[in-house]
Protein backbone atom coordinates (compact mmCIF):
# COMPACT_ATOMS: atom_id res chain seq x y z
CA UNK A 1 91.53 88.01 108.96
CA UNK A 2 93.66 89.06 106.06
CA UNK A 3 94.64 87.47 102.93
CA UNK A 4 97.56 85.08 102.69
CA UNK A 5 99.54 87.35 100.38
CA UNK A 6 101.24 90.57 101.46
CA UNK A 7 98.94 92.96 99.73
CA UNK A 8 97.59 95.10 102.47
CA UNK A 9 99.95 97.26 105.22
CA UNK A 10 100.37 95.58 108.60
CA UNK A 11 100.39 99.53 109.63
CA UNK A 12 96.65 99.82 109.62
CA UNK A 13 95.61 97.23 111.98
CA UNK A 14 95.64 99.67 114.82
CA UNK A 15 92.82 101.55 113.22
CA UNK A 16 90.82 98.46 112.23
CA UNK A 17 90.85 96.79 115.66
CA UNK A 18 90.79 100.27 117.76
CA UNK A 19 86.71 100.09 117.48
CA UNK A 20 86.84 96.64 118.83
CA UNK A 21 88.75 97.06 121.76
CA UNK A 22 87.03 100.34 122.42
CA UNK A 23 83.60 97.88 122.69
CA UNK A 24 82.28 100.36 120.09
CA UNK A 25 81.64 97.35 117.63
CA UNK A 26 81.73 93.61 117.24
CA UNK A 27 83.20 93.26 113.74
CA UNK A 28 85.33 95.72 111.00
CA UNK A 29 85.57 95.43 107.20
CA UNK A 30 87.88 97.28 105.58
CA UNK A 31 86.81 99.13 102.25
CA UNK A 32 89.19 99.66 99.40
CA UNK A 33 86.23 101.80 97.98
CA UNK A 34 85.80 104.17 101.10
CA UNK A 35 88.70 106.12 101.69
CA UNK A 36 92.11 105.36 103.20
CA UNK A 37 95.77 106.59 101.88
CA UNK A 38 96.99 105.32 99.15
CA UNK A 39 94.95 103.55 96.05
CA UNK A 40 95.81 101.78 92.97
CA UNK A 41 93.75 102.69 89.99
CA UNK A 42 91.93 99.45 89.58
CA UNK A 43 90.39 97.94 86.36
CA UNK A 44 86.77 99.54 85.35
CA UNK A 45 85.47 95.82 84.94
CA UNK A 46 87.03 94.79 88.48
CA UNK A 47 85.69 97.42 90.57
CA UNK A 48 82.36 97.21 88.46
CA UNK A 49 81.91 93.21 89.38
CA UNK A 50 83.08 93.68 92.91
CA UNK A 51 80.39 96.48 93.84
CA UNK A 52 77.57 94.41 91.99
CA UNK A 53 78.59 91.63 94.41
CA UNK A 54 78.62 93.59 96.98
CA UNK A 55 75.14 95.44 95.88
CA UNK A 56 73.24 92.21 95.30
CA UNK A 57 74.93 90.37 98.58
CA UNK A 58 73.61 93.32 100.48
CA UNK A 59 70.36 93.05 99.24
CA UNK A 60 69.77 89.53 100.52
CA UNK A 61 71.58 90.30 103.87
CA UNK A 62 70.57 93.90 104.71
CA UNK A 63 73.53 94.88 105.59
CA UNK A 64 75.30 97.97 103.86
CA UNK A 65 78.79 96.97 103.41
CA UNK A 66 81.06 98.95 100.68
CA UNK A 67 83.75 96.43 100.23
CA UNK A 68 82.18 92.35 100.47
CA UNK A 69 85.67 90.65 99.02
CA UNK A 70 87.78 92.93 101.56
CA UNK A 71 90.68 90.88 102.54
CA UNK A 72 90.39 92.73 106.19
CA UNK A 73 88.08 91.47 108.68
CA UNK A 74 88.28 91.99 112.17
CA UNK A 75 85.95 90.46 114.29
CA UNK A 76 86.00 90.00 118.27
CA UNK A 77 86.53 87.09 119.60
CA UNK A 78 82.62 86.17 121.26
CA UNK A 79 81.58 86.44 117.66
CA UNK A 80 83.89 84.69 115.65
CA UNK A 81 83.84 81.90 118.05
CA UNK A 82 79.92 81.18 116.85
CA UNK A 83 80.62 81.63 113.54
CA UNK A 84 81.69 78.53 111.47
CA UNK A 85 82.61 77.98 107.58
CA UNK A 86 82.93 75.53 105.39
CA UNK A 87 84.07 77.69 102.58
CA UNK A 88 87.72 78.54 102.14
CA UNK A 89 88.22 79.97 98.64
CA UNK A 90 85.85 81.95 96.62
CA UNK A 91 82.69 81.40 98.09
CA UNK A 92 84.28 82.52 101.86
CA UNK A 93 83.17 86.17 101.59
CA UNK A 94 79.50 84.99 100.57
CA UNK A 95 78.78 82.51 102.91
CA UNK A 96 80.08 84.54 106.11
CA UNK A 97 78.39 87.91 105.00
CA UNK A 98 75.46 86.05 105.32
CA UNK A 99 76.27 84.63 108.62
CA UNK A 100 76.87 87.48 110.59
CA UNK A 101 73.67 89.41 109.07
CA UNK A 102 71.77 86.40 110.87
CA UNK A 103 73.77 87.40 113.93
CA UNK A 104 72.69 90.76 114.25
CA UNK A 105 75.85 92.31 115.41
CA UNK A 106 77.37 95.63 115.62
CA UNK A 107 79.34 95.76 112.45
CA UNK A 108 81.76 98.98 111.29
CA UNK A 109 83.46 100.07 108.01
CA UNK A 110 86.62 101.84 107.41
CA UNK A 111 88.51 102.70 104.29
CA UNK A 112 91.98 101.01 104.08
CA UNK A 113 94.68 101.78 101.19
CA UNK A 114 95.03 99.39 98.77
CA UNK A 115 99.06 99.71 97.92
CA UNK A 116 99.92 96.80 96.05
CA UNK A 117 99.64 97.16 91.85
CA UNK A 118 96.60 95.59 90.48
CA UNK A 119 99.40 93.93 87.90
CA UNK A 120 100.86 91.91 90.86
CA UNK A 121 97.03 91.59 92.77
CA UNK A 122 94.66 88.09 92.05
CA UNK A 123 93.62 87.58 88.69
CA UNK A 124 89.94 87.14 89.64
CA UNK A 125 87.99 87.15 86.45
CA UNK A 126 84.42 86.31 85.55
CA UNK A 127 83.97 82.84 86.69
CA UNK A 128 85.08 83.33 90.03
CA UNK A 129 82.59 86.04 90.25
CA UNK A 130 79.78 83.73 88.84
CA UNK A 131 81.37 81.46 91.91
CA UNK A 132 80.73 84.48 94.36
CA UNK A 133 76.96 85.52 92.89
CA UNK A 134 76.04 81.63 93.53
CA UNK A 135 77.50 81.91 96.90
CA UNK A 136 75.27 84.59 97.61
CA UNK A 137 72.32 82.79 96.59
CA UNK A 138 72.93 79.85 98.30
CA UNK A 139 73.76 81.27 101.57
CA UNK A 140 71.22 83.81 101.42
CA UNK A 141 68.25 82.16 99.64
CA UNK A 142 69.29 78.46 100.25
CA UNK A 143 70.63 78.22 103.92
């Protein structure tokens, strides 16, 4: 899965998929957080609100993701398939983190670059993370 917009490079989906075709793992998040090439400064507030998302998400899943709002996702296809959603904006992320912790599949993390300028990026401010953090909840707490 990627994000409608054009923000990541096409380039790295060899390296995101490789550990699914290899049948090393069922599912890959990228990390902007992790490593890759190239990487935009980001705003202090922006990275500090996405890694408490991910932190307290985490927490109620058990997983030990870097990245929850990653725009890549790369899942094979047995597990997707079982997986449904009913989210489609904000609360996406959220609801199918806590989905696939229930699954108890092999999941994988990999740094990607993050090229595009945070000036032409999403404008997510704090409501949208208030969005997310009940998201969690619900879908952890509340399923």
């Amino acid at each position: 899965m990627q994000d409608a917009d054009p923000e990541y490079d096409l380039q790295e989906y060899p390296r995101l998929i490789k550990p699914i075709v290899d049948r090393q793992t069922d599912i890959v998040f990228g990390s902007r957080f992790t490593g890759g090439d190239a990487h935009q400064v980001v705003s202090f507030r922006h990275m500090v609100g996405n890694k408490f998302l991910t932190l307290f998400s985490n927490m109620l899943t058990n997983l030990n993701l870097a990245d929850m709002e990653t725009c890549y996702k790369v899942f094979c296809r047995e597990v997707l398939l079982k997986i449904t959603t009913g989210k489609d904006r904000i609360g996406f992320e959220p609801e199918i983190m806590a989905k696939i912790a229930r699954r108890r599949v092999l999941i994988e993390g990999t740094g990607i670059s993050d090229p595009r300028p945070h000036e032409e990026g999403n404008k997510n401010g704090w409501r949208n993370g208030l969005r997310a953090l009940c998201a969690i909840v619900k879908y952890n707490v509340f399923r």
